[in-house]
Protein backbone atom coordinates (compact mmCIF):
# COMPACT_ATOMS: atom_id res chain seq x y z
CA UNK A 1 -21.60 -15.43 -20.63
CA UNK A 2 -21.32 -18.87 -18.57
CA UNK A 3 -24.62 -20.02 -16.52
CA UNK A 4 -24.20 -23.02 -14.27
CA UNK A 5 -26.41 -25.84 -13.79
CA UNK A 6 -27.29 -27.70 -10.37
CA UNK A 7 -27.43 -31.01 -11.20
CA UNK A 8 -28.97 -33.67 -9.32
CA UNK A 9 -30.09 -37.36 -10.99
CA UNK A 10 -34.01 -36.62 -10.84
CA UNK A 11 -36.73 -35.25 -12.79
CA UNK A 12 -35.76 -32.07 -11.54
CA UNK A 13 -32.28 -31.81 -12.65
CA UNK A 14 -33.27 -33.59 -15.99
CA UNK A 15 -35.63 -30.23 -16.31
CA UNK A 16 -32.81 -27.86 -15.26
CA UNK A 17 -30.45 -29.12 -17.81
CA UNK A 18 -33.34 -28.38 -20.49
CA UNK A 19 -33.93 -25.61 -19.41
CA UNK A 20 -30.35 -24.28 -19.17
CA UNK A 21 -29.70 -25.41 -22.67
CA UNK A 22 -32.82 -23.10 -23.77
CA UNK A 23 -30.78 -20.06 -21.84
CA UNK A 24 -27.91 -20.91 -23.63
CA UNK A 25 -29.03 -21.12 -27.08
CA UNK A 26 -31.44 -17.36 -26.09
CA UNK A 27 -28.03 -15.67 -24.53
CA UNK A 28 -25.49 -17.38 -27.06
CA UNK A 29 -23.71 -18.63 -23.59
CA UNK A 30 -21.86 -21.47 -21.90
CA UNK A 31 -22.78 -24.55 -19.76
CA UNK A 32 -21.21 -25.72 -16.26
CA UNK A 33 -23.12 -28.67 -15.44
CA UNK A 34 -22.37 -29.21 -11.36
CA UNK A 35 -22.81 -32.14 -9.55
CA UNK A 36 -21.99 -32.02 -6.22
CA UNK A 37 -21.31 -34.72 -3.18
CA UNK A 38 -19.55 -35.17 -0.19
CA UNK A 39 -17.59 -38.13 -0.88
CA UNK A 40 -15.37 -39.80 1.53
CA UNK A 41 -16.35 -42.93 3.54
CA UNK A 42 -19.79 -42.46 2.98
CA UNK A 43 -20.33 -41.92 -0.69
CA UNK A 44 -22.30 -44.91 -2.43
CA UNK A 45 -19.44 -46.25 -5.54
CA UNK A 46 -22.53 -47.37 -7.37
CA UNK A 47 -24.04 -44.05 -7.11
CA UNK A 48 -20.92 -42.60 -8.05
CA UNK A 49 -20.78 -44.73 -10.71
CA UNK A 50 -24.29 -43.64 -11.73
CA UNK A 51 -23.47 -40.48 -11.69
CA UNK A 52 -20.73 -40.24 -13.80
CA UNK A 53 -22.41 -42.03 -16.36
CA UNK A 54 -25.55 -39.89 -16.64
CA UNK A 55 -22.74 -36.89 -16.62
CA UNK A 56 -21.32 -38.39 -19.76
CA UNK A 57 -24.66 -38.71 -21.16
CA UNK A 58 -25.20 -34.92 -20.58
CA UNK A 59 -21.90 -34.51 -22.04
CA UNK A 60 -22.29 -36.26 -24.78
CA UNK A 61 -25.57 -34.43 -25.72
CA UNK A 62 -24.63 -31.19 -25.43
CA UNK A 63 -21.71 -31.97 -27.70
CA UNK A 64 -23.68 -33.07 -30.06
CA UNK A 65 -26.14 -30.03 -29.82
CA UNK A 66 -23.26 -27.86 -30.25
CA UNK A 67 -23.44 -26.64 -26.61
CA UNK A 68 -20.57 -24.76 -25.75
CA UNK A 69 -20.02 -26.12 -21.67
CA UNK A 70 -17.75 -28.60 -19.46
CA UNK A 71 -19.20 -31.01 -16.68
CA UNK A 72 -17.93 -30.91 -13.26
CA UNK A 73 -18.61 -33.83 -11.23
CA UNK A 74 -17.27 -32.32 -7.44
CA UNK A 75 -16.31 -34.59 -4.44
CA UNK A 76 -14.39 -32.04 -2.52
CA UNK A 77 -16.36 -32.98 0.67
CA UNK A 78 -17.86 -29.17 1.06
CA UNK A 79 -21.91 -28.60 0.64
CA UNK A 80 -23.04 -28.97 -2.80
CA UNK A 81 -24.56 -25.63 -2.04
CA UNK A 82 -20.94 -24.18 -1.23
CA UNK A 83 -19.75 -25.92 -4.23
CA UNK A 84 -22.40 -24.66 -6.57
CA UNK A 85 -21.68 -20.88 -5.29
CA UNK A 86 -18.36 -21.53 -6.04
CA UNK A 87 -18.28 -22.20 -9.21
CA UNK A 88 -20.41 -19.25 -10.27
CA UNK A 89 -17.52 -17.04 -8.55
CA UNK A 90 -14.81 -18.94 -10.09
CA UNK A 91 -16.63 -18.68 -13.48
CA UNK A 92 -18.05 -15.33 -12.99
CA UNK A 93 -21.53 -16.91 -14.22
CA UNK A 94 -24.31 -14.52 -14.75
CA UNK A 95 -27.06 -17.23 -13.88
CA UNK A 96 -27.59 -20.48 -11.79
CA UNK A 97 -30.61 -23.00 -13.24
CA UNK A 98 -31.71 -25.39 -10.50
CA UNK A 99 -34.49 -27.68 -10.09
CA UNK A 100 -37.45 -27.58 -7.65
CA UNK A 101 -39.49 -30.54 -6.35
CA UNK A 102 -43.52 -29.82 -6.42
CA UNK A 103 -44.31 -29.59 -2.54
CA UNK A 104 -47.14 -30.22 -0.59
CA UNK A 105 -48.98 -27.31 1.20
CA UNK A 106 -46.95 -27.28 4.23
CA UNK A 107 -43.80 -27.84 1.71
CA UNK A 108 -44.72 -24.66 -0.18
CA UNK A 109 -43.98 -22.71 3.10
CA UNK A 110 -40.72 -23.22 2.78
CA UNK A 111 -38.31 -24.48 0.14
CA UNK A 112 -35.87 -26.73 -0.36
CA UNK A 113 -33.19 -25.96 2.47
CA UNK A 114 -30.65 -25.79 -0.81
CA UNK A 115 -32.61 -23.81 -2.71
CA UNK A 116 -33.11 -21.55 -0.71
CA UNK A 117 -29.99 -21.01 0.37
CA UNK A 118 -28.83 -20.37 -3.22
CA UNK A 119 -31.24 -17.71 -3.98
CA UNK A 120 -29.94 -15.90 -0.71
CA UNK A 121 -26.08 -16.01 -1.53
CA UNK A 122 -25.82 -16.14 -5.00
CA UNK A 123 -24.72 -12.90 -6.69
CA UNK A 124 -26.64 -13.87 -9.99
CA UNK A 125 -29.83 -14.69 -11.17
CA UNK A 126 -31.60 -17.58 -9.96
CA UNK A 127 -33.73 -19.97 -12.40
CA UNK A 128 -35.62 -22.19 -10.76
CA UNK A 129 -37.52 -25.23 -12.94
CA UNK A 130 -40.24 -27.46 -12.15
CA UNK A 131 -40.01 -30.68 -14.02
CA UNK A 132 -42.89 -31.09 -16.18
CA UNK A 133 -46.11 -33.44 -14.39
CA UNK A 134 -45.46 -35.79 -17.29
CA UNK A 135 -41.74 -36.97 -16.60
């Protein structure tokens, strides 16, 4: 079984990742930690930079936890949401862990525009984490 992981640099993705390594350890599965940007033109080099680090980091962790997984860091210039649905087809992942912001009220009404869209098109279960008040 292979679940893949949203990952963006925040609270939230930090939460995902703990989550996901819960999953994996309850369904004896596999990681594929995603990070996802546009690239090109536009695309920060420190922020890549950043990026890649805190990927190693995960790396590095779940190696050492004895975490079966890979990291893929993706700048193929599609929508990380694309990209995310992607690999869950090209993996043939039986979950998806992503990370939710708290919202206000009027935020409640509606989620995340990527969020959302994931739990419409994905073709697997959806976990959605809060980070913990306390991060």
């Amino acid at each position: 079984m292979k679940i893949v992981v949203g990952y963006v640099k925040s609270p939230e993705g930090a939460a995902a990742v703990d989550r996901a390594i819960e999953e994996a350890r309850l369904r004896n599965a596999s990681l594929v930690i995603v990070h996802s940007s546009k690239g090109g033109l536009r695309e920060d080099v420190d922020e890549a930079v950043a990026y890649q680090e805190q990927l190693d980091e995960i790396d590095r962790r779940l190696a050492g936890q004895g975490v079966a997984h890979e990291v893929r860091q993706l700048t193929r210039g599609k929508d990380p949401v694309d990209d995310l649905i992607d690999v869950v087809h090209n993996t043939e992942a039986e979950m998806i862990v992503i990370g939710l912001r708290r919202r206000s009220a009027v935020g409640k009404f509606v989620l995340g525009s990527n969020a959302q869209q994931i739990l419409m098109d994905a073709d697997c279960a959806v976990l959605c984490v809060k980070a913990s008040s306390n991060r």
